[in-house]
C-alpha atoms as a PDB file:
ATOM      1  CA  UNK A   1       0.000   0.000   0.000  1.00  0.00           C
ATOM      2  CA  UNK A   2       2.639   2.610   1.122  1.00  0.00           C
ATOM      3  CA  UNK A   3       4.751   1.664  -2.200  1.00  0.00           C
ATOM      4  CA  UNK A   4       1.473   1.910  -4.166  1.00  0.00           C
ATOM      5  CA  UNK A   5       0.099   5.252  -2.542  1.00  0.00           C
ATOM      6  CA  UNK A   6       3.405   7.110  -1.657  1.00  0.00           C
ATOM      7  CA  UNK A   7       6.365   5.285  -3.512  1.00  0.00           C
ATOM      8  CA  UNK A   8       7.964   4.326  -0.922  1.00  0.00           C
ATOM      9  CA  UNK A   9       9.570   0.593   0.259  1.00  0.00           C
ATOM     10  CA  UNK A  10       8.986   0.743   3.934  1.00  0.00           C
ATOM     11  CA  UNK A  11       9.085  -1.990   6.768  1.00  0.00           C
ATOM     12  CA  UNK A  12       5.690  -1.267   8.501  1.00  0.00           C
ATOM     13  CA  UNK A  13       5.530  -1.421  12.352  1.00  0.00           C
ATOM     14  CA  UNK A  14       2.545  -1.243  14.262  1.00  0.00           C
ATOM     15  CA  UNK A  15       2.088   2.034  16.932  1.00  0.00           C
ATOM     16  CA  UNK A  16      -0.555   2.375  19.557  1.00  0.00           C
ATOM     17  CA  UNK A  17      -3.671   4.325  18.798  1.00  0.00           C
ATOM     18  CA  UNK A  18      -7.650   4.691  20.017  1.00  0.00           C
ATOM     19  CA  UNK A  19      -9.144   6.043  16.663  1.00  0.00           C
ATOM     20  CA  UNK A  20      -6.298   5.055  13.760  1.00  0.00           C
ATOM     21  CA  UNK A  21      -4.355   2.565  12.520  1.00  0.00           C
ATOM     22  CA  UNK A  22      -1.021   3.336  12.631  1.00  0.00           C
ATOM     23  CA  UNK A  23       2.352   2.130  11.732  1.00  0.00           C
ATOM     24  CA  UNK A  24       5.937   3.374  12.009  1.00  0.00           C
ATOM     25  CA  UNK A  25       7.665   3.360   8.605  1.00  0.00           C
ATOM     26  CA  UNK A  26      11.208   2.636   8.053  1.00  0.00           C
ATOM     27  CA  UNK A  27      13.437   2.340   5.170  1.00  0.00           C
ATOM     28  CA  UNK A  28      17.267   1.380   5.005  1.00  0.00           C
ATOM     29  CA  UNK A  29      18.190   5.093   6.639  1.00  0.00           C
ATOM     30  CA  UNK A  30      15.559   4.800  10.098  1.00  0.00           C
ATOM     31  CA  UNK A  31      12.307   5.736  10.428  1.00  0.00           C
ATOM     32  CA  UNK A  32      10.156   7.378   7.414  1.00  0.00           C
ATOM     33  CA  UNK A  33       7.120   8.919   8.691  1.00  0.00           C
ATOM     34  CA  UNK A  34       3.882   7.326   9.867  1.00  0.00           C
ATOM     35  CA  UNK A  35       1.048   5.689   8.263  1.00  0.00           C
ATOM     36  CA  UNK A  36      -2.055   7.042   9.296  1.00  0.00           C
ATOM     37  CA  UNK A  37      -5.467   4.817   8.175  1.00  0.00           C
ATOM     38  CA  UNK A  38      -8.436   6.611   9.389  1.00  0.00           C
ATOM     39  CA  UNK A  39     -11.206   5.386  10.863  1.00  0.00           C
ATOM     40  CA  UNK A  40     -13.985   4.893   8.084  1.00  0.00           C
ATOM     41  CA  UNK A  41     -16.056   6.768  10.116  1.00  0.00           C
ATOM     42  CA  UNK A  42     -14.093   9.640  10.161  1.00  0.00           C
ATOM     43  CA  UNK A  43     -15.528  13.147   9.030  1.00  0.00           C
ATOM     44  CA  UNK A  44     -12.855  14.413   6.702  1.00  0.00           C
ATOM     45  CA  UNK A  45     -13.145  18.035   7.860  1.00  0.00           C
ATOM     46  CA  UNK A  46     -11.755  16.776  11.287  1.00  0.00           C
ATOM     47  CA  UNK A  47      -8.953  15.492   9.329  1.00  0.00           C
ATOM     48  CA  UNK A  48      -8.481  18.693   7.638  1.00  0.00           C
ATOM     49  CA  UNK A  49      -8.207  20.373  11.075  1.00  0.00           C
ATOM     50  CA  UNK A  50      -5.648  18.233  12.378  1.00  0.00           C
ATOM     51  CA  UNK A  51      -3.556  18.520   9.246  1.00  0.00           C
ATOM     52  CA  UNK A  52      -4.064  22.365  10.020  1.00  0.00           C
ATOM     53  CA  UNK A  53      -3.216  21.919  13.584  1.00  0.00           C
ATOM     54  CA  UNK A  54      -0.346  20.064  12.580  1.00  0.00           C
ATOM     55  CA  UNK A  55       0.915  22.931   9.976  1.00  0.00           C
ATOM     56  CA  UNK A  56       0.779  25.884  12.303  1.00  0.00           C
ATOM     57  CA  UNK A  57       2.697  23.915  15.191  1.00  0.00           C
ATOM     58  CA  UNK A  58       5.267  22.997  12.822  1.00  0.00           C
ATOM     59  CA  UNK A  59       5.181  27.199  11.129  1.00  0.00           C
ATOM     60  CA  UNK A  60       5.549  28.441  14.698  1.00  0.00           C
ATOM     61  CA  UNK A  61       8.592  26.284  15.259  1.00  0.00           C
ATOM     62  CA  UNK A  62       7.066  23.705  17.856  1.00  0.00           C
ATOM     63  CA  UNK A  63       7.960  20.064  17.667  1.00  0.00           C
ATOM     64  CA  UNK A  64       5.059  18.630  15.995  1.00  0.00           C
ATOM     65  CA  UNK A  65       4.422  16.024  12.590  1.00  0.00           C
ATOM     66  CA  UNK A  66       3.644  17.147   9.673  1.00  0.00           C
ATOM     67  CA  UNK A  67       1.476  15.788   6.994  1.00  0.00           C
ATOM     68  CA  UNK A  68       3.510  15.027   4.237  1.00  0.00           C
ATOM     69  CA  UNK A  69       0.842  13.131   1.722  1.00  0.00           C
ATOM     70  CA  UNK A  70      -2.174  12.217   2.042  1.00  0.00           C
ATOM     71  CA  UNK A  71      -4.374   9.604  -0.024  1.00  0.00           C
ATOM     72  CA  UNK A  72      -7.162   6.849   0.466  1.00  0.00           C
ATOM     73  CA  UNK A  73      -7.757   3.202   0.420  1.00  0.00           C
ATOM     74  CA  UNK A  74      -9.904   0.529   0.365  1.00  0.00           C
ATOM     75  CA  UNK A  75     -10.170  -1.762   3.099  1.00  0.00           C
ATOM     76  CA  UNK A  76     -12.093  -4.650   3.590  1.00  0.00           C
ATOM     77  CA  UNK A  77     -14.550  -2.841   0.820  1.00  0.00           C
ATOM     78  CA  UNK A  78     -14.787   0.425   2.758  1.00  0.00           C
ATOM     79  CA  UNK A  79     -12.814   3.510   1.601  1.00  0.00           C
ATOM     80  CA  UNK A  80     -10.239   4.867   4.521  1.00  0.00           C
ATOM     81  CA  UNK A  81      -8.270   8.003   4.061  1.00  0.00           C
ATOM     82  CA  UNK A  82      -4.673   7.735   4.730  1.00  0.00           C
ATOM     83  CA  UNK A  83      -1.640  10.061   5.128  1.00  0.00           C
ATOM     84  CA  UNK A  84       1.697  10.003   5.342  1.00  0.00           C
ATOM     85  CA  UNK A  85       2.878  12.248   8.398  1.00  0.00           C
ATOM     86  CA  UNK A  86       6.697  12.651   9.462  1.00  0.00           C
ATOM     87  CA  UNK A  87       8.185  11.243  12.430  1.00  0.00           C
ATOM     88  CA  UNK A  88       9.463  12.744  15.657  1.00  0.00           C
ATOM     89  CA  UNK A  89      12.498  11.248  17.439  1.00  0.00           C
ATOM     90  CA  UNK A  90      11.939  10.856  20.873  1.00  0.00           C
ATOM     91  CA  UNK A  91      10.726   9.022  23.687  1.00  0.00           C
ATOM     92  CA  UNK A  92       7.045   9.022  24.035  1.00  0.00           C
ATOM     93  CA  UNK A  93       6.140  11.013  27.725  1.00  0.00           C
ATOM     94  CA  UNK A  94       4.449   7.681  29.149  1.00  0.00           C
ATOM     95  CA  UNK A  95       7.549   5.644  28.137  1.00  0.00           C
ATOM     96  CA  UNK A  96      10.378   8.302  29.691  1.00  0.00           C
ATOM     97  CA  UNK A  97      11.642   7.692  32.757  1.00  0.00           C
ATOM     98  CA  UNK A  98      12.257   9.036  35.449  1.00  0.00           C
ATOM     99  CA  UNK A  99       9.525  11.470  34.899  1.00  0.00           C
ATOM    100  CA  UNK A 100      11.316  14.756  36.482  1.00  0.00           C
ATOM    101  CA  UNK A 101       9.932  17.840  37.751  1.00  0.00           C
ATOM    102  CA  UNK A 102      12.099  19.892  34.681  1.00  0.00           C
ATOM    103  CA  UNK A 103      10.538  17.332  32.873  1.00  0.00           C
ATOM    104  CA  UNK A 104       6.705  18.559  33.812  1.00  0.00           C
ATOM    105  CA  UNK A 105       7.882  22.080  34.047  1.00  0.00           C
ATOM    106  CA  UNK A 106       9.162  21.698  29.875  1.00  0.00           C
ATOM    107  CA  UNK A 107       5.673  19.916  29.078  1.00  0.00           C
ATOM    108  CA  UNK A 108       3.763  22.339  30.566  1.00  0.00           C
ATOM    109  CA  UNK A 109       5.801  25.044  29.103  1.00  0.00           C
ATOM    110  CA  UNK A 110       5.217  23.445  25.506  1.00  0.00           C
ATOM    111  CA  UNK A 111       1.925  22.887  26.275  1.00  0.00           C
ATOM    112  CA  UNK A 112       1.240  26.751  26.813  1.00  0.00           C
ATOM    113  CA  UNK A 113       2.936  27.435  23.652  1.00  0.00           C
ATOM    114  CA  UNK A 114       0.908  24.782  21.837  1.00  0.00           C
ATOM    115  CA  UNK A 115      -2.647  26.072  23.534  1.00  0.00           C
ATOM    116  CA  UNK A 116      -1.215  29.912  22.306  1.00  0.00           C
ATOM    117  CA  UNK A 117      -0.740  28.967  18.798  1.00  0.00           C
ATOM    118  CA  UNK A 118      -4.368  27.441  19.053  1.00  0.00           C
ATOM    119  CA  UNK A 119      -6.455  29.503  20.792  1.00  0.00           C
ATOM    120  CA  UNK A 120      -7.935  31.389  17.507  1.00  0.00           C
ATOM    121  CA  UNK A 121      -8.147  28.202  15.409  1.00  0.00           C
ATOM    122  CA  UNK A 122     -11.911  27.195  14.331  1.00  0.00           C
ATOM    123  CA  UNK A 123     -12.477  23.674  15.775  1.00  0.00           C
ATOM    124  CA  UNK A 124     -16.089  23.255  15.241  1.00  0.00           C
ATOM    125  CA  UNK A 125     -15.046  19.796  12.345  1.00  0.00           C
ATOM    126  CA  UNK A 126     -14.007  18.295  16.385  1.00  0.00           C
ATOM    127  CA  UNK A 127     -16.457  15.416  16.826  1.00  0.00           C
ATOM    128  CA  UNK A 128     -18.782  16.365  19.653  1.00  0.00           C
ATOM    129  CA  UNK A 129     -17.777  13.382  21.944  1.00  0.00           C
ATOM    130  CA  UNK A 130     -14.332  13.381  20.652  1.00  0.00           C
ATOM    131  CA  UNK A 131     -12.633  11.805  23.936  1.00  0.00           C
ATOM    132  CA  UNK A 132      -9.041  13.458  24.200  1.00  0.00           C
ATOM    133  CA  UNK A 133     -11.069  16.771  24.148  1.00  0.00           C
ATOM    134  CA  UNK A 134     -10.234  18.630  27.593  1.00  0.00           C
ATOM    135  CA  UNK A 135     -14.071  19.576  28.715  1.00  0.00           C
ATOM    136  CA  UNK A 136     -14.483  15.318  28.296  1.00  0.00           C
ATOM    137  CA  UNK A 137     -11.446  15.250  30.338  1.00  0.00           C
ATOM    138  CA  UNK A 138     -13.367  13.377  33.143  1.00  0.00           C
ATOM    139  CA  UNK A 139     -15.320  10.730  31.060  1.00  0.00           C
ATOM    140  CA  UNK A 140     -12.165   9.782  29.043  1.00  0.00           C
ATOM    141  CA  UNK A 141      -9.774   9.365  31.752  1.00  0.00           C
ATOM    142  CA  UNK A 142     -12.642   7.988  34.435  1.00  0.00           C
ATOM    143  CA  UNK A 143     -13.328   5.289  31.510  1.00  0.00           C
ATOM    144  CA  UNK A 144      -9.519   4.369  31.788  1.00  0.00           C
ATOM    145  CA  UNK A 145      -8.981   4.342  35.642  1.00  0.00           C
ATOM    146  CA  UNK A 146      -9.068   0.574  36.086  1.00  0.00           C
ATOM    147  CA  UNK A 147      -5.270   0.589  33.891  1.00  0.00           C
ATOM    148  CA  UNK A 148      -4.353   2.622  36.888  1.00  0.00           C
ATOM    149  CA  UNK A 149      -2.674   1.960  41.109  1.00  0.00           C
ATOM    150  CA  UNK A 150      -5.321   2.643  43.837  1.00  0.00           C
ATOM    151  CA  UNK A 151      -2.272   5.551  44.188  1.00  0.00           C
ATOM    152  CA  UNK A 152      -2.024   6.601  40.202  1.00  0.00           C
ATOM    153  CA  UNK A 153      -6.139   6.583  40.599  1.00  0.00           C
ATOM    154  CA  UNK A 154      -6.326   8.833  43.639  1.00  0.00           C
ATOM    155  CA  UNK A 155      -4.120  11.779  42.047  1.00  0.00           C
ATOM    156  CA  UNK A 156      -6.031  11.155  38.855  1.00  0.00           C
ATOM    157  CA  UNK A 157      -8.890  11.696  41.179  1.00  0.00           C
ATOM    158  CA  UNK A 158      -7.770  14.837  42.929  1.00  0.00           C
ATOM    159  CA  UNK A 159      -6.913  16.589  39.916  1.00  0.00           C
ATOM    160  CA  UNK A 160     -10.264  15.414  37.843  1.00  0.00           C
ATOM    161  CA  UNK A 161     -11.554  17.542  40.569  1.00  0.00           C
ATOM    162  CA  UNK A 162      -9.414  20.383  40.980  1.00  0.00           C
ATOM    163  CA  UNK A 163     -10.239  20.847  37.345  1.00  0.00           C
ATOM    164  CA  UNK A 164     -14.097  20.526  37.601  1.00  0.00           C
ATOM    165  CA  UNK A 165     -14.128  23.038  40.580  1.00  0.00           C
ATOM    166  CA  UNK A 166     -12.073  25.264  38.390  1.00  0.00           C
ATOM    167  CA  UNK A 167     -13.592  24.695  35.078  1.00  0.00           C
ATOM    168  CA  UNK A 168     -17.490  25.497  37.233  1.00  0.00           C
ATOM    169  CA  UNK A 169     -15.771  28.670  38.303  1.00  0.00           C
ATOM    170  CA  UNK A 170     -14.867  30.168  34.857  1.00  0.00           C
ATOM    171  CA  UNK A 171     -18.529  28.991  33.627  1.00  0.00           C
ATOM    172  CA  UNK A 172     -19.909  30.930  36.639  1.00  0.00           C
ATOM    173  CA  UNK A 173     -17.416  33.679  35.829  1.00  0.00           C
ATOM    174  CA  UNK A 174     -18.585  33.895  32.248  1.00  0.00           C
ATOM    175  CA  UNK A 175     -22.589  33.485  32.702  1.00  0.00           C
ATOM    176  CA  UNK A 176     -22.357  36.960  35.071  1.00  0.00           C
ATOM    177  CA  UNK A 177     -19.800  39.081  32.550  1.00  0.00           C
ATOM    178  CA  UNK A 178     -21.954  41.538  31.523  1.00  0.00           C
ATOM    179  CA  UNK A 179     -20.642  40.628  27.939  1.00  0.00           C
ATOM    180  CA  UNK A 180     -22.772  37.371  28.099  1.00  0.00           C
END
């Protein structure tokens, strides 16, 4: 497929994903890019807006993929778009250890930068339920707990609520600004 679609001769490896099929492409040289096979399901706007995403982190100089091509195939007799994104060195956050406090500090830092570079984007092609949103914050990761310690589930816990009080104050906040 990835010789057929992009021209490539790749070694495909399977990643982890919730809503793609994925696979980490290498050639002779290391790692290509990443195949991306969407959901069938998928709206294709919402793919637009992550390729968009993806091209302003990647303008403003953040470490993000890029879509590279993009093309569609048929699977199992249902059409699935596909793209070719590149690949990021690293060592994914759940995998690094130790997990530092510089560390946190630098993700959170990035984080802020990322959110910046967002904030004015039009996101209305995000799926209403779409689970890694951060208002479904609690559902998502509540769904999850059981892969967590009694320990790992308790600060879970205690943040899912430090962010629900907060999140209750700024609706309060913005139902009495008199620009509401």
């Amino acid at each position: 497929m990835v010789r057929e679609q992009f021209g490539l001769e790749a070694t495909a490896h399977p990643l982890p994903s919730d809503r793609d099929l994925n696979f980490r492409l290498d050639g002779p040289g290391g790692p290509l890019g990443v195949l991306k096979i969407s959901n069938s399901n998928e709206d294709r706007s919402f793919l637009g807006l992550q390729a968009a995403v993806m091209q302003r982190l990647c303008e403003a100089g953040l470490p993000a993929a890029s879509v590279l091509e993009t093309g569609s195939v048929e699977l199992d007799g249902t059409d699935h778009a596909i793209r070719l994104v590149s690949w990021l060195d690293g060592t994914p956050l759940g995998e690094a250890r130790p997990v530092t406090h510089a560390m946190m500090r630098d993700v959170g830092a990035l984080l802020a930068r990322v959110d910046t570079q967002l904030e004015d984007m039009d996101g209305s092609a995000t799926p209403k339920a779409f689970p890694w949103n951060p208002c479904r914050a609690r559902p998502t990761l509540e769904a999850r707990m059981n892969l967590l310690s009694g320990e790992q589930q308790a600060l879970v816990g205690y943040f899912l609520d430090l962010y629900g009080q907060t999140r209750s104050e700024e609706h309060t906040s913005e139902l009495q600004s008199p620009d509401h």
